[in-house]
PDB file of N, CA and C in Angstrom:
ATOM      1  N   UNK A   1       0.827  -1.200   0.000  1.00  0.00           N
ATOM      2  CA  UNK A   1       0.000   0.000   0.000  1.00  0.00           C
ATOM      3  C   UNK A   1       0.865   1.255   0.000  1.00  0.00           C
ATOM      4  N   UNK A   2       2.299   0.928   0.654  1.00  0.00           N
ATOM      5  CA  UNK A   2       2.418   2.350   0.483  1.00  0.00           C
ATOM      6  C   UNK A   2       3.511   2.458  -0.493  1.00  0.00           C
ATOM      7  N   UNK A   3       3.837   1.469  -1.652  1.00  0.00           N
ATOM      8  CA  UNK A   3       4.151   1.971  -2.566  1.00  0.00           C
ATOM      9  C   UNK A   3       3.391   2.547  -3.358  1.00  0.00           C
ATOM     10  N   UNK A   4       2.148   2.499  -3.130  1.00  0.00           N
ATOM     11  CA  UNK A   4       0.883   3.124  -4.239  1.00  0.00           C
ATOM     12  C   UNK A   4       0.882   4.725  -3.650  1.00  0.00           C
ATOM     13  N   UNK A   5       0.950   4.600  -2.307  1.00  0.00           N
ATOM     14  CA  UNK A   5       1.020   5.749  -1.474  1.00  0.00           C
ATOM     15  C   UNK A   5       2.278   6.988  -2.220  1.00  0.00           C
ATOM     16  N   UNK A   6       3.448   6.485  -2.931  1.00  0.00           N
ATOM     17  CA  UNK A   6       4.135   7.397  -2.881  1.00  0.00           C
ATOM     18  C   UNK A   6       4.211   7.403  -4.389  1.00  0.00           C
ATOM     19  N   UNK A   7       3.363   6.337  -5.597  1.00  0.00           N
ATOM     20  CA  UNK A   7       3.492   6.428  -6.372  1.00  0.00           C
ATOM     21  C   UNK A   7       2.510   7.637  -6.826  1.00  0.00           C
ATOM     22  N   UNK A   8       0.888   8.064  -6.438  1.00  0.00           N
ATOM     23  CA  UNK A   8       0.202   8.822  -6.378  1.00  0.00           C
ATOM     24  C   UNK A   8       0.436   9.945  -5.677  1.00  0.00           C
ATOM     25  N   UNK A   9       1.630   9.801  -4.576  1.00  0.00           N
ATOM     26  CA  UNK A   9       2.060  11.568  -3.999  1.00  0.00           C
ATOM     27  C   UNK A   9       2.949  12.123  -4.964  1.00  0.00           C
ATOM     28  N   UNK A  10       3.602  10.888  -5.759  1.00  0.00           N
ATOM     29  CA  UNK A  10       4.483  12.065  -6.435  1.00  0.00           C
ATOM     30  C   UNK A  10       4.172  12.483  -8.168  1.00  0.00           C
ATOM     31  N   UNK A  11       2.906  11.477  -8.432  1.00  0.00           N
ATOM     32  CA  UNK A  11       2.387  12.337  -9.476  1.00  0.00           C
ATOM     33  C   UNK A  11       1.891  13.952  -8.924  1.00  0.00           C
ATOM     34  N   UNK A  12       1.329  13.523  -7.598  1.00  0.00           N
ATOM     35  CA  UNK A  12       0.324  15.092  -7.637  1.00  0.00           C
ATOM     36  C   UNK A  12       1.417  16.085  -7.588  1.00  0.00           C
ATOM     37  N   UNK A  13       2.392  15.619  -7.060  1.00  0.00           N
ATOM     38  CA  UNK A  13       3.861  16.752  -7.063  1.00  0.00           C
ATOM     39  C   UNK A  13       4.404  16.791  -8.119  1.00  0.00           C
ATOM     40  N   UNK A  14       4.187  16.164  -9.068  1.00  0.00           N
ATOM     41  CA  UNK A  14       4.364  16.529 -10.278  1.00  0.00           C
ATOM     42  C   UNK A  14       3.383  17.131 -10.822  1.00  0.00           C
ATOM     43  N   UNK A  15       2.359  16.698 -10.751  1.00  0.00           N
ATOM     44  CA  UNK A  15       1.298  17.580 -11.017  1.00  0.00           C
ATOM     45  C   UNK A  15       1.377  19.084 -10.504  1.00  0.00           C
ATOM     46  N   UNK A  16       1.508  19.003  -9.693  1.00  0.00           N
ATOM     47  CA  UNK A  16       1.385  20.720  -9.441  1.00  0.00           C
ATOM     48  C   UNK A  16       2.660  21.304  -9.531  1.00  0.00           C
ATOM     49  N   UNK A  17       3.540  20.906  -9.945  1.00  0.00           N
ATOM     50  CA  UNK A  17       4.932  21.825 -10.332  1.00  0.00           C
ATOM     51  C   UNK A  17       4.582  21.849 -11.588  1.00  0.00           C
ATOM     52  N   UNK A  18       4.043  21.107 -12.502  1.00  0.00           N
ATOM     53  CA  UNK A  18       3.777  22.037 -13.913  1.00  0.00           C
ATOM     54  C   UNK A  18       2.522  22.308 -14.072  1.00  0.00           C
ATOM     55  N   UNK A  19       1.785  22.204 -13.449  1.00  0.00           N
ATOM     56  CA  UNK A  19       0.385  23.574 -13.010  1.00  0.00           C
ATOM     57  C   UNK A  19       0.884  24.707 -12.836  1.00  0.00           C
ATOM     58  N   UNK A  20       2.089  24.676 -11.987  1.00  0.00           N
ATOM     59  CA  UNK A  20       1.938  26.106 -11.050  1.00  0.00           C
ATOM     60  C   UNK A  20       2.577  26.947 -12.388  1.00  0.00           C
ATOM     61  N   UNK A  21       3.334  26.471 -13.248  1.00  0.00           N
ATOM     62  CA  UNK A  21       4.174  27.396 -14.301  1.00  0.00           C
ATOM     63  C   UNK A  21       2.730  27.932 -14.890  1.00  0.00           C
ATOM     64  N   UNK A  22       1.814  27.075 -14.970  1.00  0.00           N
ATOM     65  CA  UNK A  22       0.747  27.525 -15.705  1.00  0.00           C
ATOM     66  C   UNK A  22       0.040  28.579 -15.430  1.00  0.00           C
ATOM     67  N   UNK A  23      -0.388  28.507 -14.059  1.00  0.00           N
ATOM     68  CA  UNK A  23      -1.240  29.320 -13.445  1.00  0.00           C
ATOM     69  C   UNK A  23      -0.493  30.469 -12.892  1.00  0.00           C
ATOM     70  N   UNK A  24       0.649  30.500 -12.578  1.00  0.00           N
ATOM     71  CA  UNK A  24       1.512  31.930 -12.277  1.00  0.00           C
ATOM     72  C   UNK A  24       1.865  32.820 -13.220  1.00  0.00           C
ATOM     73  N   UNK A  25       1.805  31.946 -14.305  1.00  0.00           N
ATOM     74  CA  UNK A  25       2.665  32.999 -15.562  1.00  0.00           C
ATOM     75  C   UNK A  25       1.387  33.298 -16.541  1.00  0.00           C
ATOM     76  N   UNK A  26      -0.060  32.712 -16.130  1.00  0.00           N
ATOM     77  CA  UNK A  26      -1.000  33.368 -17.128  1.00  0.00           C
ATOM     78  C   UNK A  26      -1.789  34.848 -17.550  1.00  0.00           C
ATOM     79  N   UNK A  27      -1.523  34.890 -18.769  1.00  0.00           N
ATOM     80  CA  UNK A  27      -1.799  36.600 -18.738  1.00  0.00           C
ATOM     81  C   UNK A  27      -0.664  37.577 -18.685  1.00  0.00           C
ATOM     82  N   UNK A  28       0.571  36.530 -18.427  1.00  0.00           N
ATOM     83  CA  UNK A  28       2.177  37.308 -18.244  1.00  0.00           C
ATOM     84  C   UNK A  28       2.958  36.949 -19.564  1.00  0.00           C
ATOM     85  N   UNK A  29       3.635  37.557 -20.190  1.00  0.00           N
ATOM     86  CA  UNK A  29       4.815  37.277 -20.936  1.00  0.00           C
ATOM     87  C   UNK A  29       6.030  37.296 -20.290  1.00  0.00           C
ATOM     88  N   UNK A  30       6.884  36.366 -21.240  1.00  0.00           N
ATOM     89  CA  UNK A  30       8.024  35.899 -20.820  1.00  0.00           C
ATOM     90  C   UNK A  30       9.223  36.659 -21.274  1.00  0.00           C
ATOM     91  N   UNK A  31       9.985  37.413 -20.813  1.00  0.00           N
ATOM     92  CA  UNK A  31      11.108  38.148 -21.509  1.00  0.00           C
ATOM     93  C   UNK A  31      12.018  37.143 -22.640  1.00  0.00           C
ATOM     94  N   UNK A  32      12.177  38.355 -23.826  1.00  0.00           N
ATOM     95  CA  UNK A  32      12.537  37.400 -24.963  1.00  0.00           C
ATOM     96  C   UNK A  32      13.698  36.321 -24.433  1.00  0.00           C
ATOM     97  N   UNK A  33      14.855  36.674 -23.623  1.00  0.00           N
ATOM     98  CA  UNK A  33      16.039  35.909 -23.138  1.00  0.00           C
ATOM     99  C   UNK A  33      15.433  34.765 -22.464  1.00  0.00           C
ATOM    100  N   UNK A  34      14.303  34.912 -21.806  1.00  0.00           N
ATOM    101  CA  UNK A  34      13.883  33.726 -21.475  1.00  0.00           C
ATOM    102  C   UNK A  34      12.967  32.559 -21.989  1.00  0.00           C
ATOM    103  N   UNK A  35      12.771  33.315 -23.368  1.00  0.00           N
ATOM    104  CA  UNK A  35      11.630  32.572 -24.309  1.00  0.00           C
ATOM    105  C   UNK A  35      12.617  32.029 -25.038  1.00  0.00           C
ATOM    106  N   UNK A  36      13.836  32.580 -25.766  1.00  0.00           N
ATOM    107  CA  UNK A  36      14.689  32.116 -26.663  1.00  0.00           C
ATOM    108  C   UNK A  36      15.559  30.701 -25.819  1.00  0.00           C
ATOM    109  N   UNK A  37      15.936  31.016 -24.538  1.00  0.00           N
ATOM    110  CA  UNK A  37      16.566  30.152 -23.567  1.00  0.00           C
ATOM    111  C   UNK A  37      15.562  28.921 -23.903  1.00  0.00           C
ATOM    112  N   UNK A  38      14.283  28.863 -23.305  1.00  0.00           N
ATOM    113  CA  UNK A  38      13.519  27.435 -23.409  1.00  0.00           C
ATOM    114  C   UNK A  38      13.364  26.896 -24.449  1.00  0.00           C
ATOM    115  N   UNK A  39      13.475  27.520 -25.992  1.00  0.00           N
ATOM    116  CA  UNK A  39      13.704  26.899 -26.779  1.00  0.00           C
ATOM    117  C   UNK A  39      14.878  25.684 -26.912  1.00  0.00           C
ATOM    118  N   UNK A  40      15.982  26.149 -26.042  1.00  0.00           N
ATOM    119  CA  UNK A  40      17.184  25.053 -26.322  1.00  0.00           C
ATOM    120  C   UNK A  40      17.092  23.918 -25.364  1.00  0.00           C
ATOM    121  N   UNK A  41      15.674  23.788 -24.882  1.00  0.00           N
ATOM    122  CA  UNK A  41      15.907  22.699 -23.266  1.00  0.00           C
ATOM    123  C   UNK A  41      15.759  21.598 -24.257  1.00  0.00           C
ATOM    124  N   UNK A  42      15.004  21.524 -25.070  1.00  0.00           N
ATOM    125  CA  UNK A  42      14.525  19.944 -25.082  1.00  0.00           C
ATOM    126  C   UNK A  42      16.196  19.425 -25.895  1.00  0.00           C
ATOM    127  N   UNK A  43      16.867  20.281 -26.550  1.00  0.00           N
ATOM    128  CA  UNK A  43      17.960  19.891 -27.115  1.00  0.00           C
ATOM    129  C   UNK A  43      18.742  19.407 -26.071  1.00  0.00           C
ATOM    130  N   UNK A  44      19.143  20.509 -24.616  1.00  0.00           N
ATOM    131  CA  UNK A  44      19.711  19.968 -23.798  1.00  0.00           C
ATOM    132  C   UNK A  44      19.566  18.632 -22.738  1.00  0.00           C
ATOM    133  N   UNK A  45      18.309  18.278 -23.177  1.00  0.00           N
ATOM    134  CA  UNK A  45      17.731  16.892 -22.503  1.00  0.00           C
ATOM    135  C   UNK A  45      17.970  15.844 -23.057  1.00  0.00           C
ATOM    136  N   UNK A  46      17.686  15.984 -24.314  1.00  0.00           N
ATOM    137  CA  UNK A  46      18.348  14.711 -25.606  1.00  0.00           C
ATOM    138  C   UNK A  46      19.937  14.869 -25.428  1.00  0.00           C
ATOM    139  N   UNK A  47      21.047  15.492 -25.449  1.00  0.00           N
ATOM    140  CA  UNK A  47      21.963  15.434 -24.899  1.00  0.00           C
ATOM    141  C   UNK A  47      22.061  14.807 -23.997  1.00  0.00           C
ATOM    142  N   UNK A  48      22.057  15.502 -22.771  1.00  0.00           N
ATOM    143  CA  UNK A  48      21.944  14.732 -21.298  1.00  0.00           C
ATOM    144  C   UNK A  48      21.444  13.132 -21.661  1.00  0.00           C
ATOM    145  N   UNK A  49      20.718  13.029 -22.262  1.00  0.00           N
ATOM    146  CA  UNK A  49      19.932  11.314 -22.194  1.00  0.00           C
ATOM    147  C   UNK A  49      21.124  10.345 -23.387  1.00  0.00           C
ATOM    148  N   UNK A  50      21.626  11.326 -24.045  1.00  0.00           N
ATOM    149  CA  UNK A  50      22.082  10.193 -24.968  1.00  0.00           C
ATOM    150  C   UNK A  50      23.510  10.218 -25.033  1.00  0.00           C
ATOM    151  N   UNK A  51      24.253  11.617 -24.350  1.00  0.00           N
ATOM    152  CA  UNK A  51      25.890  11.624 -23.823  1.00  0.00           C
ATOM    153  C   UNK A  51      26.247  10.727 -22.892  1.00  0.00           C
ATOM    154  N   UNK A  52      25.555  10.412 -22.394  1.00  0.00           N
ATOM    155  CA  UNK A  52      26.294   8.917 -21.365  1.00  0.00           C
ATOM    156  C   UNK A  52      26.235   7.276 -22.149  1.00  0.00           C
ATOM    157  N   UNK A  53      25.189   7.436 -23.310  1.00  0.00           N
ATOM    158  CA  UNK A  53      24.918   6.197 -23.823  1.00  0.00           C
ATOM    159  C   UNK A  53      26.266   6.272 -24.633  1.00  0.00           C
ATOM    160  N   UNK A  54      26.650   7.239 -24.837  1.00  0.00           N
ATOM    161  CA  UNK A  54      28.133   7.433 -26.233  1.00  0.00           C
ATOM    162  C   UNK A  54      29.470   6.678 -25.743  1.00  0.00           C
ATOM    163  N   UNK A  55      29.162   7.932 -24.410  1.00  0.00           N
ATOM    164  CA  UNK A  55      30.919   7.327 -23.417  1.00  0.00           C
ATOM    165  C   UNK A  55      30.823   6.254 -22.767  1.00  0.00           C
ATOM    166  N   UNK A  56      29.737   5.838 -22.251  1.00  0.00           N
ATOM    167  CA  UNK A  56      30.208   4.390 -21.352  1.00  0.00           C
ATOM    168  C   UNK A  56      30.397   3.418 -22.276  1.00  0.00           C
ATOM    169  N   UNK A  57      30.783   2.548 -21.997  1.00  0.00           N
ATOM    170  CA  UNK A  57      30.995   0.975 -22.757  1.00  0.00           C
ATOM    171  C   UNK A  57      30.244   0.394 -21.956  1.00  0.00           C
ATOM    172  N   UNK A  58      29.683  -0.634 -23.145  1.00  0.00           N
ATOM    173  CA  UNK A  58      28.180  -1.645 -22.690  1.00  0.00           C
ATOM    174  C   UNK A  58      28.811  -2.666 -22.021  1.00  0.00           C
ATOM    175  N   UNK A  59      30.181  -3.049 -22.138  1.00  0.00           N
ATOM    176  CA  UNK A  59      30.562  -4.181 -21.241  1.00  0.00           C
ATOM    177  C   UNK A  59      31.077  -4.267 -19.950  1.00  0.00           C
ATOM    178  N   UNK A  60      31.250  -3.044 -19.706  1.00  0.00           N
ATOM    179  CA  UNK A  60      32.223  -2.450 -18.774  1.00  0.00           C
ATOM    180  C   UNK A  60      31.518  -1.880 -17.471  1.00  0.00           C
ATOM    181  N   UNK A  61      30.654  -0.550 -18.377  1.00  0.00           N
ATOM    182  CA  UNK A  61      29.713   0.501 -18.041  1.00  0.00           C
ATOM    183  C   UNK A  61      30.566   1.969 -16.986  1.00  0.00           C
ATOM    184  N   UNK A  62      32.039   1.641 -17.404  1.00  0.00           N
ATOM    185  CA  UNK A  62      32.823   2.774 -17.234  1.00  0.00           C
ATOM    186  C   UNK A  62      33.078   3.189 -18.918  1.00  0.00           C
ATOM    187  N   UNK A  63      33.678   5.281 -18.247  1.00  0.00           N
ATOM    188  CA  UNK A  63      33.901   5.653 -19.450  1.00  0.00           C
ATOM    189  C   UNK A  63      34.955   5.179 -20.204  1.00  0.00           C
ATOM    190  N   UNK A  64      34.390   5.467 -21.884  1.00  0.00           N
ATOM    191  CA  UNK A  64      35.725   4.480 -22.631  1.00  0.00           C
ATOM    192  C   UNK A  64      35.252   5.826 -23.798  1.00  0.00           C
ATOM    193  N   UNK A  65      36.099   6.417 -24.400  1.00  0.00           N
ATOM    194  CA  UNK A  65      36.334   7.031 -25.491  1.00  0.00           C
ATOM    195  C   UNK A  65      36.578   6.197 -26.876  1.00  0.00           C
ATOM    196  N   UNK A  66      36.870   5.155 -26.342  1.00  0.00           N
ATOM    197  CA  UNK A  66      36.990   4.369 -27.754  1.00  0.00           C
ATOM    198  C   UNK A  66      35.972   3.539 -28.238  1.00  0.00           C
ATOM    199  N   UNK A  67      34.620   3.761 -27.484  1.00  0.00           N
ATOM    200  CA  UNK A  67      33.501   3.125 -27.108  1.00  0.00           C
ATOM    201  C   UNK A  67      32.971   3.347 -28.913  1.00  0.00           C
ATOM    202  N   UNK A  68      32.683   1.952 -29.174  1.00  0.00           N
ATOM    203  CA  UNK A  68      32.465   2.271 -30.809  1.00  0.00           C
ATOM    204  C   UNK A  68      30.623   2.741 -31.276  1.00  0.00           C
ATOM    205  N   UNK A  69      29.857   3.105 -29.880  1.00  0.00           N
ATOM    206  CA  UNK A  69      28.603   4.000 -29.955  1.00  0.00           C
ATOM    207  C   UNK A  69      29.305   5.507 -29.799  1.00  0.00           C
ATOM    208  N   UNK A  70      30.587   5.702 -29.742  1.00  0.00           N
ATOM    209  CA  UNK A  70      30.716   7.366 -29.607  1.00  0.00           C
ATOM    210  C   UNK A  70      31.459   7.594 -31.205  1.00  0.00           C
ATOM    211  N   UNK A  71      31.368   6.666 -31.712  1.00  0.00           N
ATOM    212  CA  UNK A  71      32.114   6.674 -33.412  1.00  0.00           C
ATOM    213  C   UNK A  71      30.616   7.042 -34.001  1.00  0.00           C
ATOM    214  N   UNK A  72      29.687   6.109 -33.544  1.00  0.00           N
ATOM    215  CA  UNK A  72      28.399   6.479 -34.654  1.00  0.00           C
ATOM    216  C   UNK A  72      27.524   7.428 -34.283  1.00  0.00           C
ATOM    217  N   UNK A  73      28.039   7.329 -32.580  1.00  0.00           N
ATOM    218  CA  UNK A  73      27.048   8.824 -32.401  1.00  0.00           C
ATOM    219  C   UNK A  73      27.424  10.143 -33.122  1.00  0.00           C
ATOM    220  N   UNK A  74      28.447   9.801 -33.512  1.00  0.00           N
ATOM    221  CA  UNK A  74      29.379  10.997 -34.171  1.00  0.00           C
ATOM    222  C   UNK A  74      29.024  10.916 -35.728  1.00  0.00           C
ATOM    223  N   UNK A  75      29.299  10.223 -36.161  1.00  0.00           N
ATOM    224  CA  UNK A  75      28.622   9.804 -37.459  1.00  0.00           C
ATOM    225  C   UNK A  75      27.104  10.878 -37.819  1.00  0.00           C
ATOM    226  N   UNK A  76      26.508  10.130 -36.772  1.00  0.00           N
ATOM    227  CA  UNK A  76      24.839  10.565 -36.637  1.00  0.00           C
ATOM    228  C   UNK A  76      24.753  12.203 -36.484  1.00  0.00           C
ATOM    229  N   UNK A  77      25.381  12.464 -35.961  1.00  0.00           N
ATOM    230  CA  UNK A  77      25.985  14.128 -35.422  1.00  0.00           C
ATOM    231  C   UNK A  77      26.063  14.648 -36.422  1.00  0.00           C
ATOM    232  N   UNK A  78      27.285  13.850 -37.789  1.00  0.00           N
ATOM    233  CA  UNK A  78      27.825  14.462 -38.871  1.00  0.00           C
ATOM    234  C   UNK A  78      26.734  14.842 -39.927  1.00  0.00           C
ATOM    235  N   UNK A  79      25.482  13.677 -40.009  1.00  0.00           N
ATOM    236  CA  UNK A  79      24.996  13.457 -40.940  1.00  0.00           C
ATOM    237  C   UNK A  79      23.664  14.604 -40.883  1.00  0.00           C
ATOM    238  N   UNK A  80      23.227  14.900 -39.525  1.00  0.00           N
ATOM    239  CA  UNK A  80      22.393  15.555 -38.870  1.00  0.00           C
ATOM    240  C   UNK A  80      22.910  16.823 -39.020  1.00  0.00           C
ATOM    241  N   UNK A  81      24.240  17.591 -38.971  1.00  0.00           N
ATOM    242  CA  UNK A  81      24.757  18.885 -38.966  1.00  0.00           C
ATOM    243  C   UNK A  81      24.692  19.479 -40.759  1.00  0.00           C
ATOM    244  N   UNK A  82      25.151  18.051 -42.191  1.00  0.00           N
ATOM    245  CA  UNK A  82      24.761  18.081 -42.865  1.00  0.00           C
ATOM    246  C   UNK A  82      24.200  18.614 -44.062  1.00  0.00           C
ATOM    247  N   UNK A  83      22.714  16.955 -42.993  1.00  0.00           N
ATOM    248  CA  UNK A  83      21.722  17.267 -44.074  1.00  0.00           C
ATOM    249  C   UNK A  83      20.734  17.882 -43.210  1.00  0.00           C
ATOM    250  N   UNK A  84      20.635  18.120 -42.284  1.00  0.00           N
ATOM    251  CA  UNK A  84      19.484  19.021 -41.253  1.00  0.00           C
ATOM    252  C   UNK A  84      18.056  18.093 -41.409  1.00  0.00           C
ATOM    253  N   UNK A  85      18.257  16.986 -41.763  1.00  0.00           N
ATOM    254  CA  UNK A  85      17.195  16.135 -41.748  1.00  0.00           C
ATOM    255  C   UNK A  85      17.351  15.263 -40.905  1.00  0.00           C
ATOM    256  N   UNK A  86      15.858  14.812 -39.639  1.00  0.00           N
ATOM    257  CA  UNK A  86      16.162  14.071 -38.692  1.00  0.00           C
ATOM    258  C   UNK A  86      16.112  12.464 -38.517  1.00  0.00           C
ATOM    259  N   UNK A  87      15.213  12.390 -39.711  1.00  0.00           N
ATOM    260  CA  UNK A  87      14.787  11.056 -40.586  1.00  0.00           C
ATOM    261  C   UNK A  87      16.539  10.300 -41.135  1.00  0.00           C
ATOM    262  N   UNK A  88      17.425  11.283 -42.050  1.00  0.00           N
ATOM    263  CA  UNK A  88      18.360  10.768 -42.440  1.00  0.00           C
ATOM    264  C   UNK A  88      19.251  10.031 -41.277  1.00  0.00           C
ATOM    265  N   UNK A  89      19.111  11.396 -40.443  1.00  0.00           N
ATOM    266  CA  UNK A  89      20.354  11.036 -38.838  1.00  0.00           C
ATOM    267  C   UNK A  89      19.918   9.999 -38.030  1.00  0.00           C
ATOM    268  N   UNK A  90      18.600   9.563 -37.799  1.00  0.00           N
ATOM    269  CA  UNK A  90      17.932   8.000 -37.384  1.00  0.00           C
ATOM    270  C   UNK A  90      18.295   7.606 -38.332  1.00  0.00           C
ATOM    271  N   UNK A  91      17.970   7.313 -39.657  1.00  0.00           N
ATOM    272  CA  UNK A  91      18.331   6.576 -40.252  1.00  0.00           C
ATOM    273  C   UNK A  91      19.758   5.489 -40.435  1.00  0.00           C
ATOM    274  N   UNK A  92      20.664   6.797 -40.363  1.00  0.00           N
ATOM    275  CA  UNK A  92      22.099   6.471 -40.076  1.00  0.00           C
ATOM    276  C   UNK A  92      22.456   5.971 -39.187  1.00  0.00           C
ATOM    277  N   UNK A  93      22.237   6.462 -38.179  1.00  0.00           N
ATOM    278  CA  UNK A  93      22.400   5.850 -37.223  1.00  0.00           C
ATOM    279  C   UNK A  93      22.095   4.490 -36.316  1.00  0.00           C
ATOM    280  N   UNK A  94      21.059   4.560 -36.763  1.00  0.00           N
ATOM    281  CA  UNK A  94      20.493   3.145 -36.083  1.00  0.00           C
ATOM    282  C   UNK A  94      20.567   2.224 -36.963  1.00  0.00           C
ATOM    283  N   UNK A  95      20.972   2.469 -38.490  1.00  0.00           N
ATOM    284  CA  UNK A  95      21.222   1.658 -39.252  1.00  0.00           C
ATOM    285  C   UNK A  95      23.070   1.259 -39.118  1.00  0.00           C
ATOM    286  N   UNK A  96      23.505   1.824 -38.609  1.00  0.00           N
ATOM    287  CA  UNK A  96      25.188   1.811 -38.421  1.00  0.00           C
ATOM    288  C   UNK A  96      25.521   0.981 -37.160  1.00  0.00           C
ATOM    289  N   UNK A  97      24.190   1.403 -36.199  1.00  0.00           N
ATOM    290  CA  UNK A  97      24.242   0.546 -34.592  1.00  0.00           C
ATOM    291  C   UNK A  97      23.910  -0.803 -34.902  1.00  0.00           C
ATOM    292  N   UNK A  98      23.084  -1.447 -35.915  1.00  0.00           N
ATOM    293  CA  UNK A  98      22.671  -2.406 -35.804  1.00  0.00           C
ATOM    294  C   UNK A  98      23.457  -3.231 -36.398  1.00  0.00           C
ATOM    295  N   UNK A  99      23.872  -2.482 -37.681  1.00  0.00           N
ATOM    296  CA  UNK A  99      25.059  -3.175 -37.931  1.00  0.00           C
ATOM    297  C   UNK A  99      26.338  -3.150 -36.915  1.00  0.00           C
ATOM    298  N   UNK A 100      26.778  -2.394 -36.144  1.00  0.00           N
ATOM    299  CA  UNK A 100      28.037  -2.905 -35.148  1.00  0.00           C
ATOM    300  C   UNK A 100      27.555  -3.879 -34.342  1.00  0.00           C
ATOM    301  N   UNK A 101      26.245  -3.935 -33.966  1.00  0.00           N
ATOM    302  CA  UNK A 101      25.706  -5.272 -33.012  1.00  0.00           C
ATOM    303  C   UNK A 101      25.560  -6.373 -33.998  1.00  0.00           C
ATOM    304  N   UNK A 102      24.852  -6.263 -34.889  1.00  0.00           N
ATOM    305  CA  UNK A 102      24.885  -7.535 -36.099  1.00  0.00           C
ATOM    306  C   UNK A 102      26.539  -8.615 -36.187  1.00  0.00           C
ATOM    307  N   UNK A 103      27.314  -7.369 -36.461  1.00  0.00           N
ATOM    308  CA  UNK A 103      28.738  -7.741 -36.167  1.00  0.00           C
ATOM    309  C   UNK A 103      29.793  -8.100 -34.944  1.00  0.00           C
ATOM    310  N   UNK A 104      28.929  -7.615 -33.591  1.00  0.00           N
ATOM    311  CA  UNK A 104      29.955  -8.362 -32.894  1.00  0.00           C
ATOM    312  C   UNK A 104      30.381  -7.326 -31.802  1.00  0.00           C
ATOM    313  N   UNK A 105      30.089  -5.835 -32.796  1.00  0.00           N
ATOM    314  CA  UNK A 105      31.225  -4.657 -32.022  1.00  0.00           C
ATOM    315  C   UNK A 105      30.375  -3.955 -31.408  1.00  0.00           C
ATOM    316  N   UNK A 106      30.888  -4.206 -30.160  1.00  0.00           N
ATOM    317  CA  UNK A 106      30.220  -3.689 -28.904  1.00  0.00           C
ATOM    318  C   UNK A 106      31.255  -2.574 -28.317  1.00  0.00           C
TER     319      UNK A 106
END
């Protein structure tokens, strides 16, 4: 029971931390520095989520620079800077990962 207990306290606390942005800032504008700023979060989150998948090694799960997901994440990077298409850079990419797992190289 009281894992249900803290699974439902911390939606509502989630819940109301992105209510409250709602209901405090309605009827308010946001200064441009801070409108232009939130544009770059979701970039900085996909970062954050996928810079640790690059450097660690899957066998290890310490950092390795020679980690051959930080070759194609790079790849994917290249292909994405480009062709500015996000379809191509999945494409590449997960077509390059599957082949290093197909093959062996982890």
């Amino acid at each position: 029971m009281s894992i249900w207990l803290l699974i439902v306290g911390m939606g509502l606390v989630s819940l109301g931390l992105r209510a409250s942005f709602l209901v405090l800032l309605r009827g308010r504008q946001l200064p441009e520095h801070l409108r232009s700023s939130l544009g770059l979060v979701p970039a900085a989150v996909l970062a954050a989520l996928i810079a640790p998948e690059l450097l660690r090694s899957a066998a290890t799960g310490i950092l390795d620079v020679l980690n051959p997901r930080l070759l194609i994440g790079l790849i994917a990077a290249a292909v994405a800077w480009k062709t500015r298409n996000v379809l191509w850079t999945l494409v590449v990419g997960l077509g390059l990962l599957f082949v290093a797992q197909a093959i062996g190289w982890r």
